[in-house]
Protein backbone atom coordinates (compact mmCIF):
# COMPACT_ATOMS: atom_id res chain seq x y z
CA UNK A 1 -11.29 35.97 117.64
CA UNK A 2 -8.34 34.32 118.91
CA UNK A 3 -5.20 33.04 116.89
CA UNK A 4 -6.73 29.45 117.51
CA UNK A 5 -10.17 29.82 116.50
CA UNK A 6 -9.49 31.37 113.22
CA UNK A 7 -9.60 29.42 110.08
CA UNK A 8 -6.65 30.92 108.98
CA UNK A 9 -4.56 29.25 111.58
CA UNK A 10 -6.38 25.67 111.53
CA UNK A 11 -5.57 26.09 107.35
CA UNK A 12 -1.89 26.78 107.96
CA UNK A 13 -1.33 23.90 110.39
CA UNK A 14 -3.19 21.25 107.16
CA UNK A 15 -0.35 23.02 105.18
CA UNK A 16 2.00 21.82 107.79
CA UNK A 17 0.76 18.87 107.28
CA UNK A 18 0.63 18.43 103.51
CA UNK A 19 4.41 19.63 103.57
CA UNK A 20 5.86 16.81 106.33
CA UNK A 21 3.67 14.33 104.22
CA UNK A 22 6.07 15.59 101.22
CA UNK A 23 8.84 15.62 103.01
CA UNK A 24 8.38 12.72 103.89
CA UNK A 25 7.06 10.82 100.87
CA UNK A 26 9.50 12.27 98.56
CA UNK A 27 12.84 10.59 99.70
CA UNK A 28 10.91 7.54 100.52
CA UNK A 29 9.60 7.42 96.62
CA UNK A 30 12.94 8.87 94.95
CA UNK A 31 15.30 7.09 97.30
CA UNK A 32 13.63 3.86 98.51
CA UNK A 33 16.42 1.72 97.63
CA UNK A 34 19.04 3.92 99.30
CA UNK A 35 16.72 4.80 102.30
CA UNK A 36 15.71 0.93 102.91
CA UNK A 37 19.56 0.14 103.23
CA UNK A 38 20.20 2.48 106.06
CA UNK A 39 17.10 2.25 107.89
CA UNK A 40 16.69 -1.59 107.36
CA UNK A 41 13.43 -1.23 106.00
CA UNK A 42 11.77 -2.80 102.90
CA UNK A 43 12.28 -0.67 99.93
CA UNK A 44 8.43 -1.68 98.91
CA UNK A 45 7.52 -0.22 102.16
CA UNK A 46 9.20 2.86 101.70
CA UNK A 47 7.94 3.27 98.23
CA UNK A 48 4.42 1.92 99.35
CA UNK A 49 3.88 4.20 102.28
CA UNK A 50 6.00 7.36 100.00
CA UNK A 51 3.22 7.09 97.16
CA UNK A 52 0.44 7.07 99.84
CA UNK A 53 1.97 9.73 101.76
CA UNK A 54 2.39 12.25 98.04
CA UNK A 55 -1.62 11.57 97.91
CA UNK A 56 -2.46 12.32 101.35
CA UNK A 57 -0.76 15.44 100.79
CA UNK A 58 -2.60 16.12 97.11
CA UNK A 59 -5.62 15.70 99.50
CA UNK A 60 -5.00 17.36 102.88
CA UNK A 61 -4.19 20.58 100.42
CA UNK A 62 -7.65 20.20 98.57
CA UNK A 63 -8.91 20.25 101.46
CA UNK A 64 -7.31 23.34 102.75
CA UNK A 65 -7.91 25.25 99.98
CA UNK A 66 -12.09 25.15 100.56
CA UNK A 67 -13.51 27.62 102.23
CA UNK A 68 -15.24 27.25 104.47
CA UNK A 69 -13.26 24.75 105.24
CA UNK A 70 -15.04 21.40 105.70
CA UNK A 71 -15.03 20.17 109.54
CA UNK A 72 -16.12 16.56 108.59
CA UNK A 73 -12.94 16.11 106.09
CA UNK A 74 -10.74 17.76 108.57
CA UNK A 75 -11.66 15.43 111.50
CA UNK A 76 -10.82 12.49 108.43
CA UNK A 77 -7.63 14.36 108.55
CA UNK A 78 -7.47 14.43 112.34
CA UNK A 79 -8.30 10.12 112.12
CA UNK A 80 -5.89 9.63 109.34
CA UNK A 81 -3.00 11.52 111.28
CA UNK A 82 -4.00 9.30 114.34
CA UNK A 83 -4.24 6.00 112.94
CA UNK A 84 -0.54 6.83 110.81
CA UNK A 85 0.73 7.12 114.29
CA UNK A 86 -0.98 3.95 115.41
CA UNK A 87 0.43 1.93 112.44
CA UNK A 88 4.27 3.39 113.04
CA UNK A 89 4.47 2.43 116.45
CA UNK A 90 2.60 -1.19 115.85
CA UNK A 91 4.95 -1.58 112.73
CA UNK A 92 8.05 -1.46 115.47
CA UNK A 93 6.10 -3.74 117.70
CA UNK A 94 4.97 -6.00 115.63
CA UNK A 95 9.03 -7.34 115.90
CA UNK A 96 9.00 -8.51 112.03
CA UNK A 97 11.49 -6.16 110.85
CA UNK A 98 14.93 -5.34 112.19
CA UNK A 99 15.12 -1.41 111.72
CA UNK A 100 18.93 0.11 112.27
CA UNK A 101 18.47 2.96 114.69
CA UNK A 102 18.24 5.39 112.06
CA UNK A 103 14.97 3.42 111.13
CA UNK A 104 13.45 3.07 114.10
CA UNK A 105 13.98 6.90 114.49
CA UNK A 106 12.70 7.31 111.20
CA UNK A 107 9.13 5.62 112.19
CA UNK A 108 8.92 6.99 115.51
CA UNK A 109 9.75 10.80 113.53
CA UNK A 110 6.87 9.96 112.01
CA UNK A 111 4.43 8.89 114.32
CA UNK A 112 5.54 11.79 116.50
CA UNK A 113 4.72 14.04 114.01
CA UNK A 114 1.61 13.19 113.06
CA UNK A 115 0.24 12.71 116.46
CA UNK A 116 1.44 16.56 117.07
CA UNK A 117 -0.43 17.54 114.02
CA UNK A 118 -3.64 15.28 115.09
CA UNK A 119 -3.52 17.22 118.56
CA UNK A 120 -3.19 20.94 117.00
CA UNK A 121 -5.69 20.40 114.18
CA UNK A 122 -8.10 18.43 116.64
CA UNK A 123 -7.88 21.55 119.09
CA UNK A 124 -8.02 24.11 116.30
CA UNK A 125 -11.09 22.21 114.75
CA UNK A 126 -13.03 22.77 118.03
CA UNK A 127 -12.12 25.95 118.14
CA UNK A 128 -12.27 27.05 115.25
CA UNK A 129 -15.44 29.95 114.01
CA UNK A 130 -15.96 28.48 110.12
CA UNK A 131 -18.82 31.10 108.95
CA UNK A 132 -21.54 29.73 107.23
CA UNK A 133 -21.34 29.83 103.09
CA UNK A 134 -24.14 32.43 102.49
């Protein structure tokens, strides 16, 4: 069994995932008003998308904890991950805010980073041996 096709490695890269979502979310909830004066973003937006981001994270680690784990609610991941970068990148487009540089690189961070994590968990989840329960 390969590095890739093992559980243990397509578990560690949802923790990866449930940490950036922290990472993430945390500033954006405990410093929305100080975060949406730099980056030029609205503070609900911050807070909105932090308090989102603090559950996603709740739930990507439930989700890693199962064993086996479950390949429908990791492809959910996989979708979630993708349409997150969808929305960052269409949130710049969209031309209704005016985000400082240090927002739009704040966005596109973010969208970068979860389409990385939507690749490696998409490869690892076709690769990946989960053994049956019994």
């Amino acid at each position: 069994m390969s590095l890739l096709s093992s559980p243990r490695f397509l578990q560690r890269v949802l923790w990866v995932d449930a940490a950036s979502c922290v990472a993430v979310g945390v500033p954006q909830v405990g410093l929305s008003a100080e975060l949406a004066a730099w980056l030029h973003l609205p503070a609900a937006l911050l807070m909105g998308t932090g308090v989102f981001l603090l559950a996603y994270a709740a739930a990507v680690l439930w989700i890693a904890a199962r064993d086996p784990l479950p390949r429908r609610l990791v492809g959910v991941i996989v979708a979630g991950n993708l349409a997150w970068a969808v929305g960052c990148v269409a949130l710049l487009a969209a031309g209704g805010l005016a985000p400082t540089w240090l927002g739009v690189a704040w966005v596109m961070a973010q969208a970068l980073t979860v389409l990385v994590l939507a690749e490696v968990q998409w490869f690892a989840l076709r690769k990946v041996v989960i053994q049956p329960a019994w």
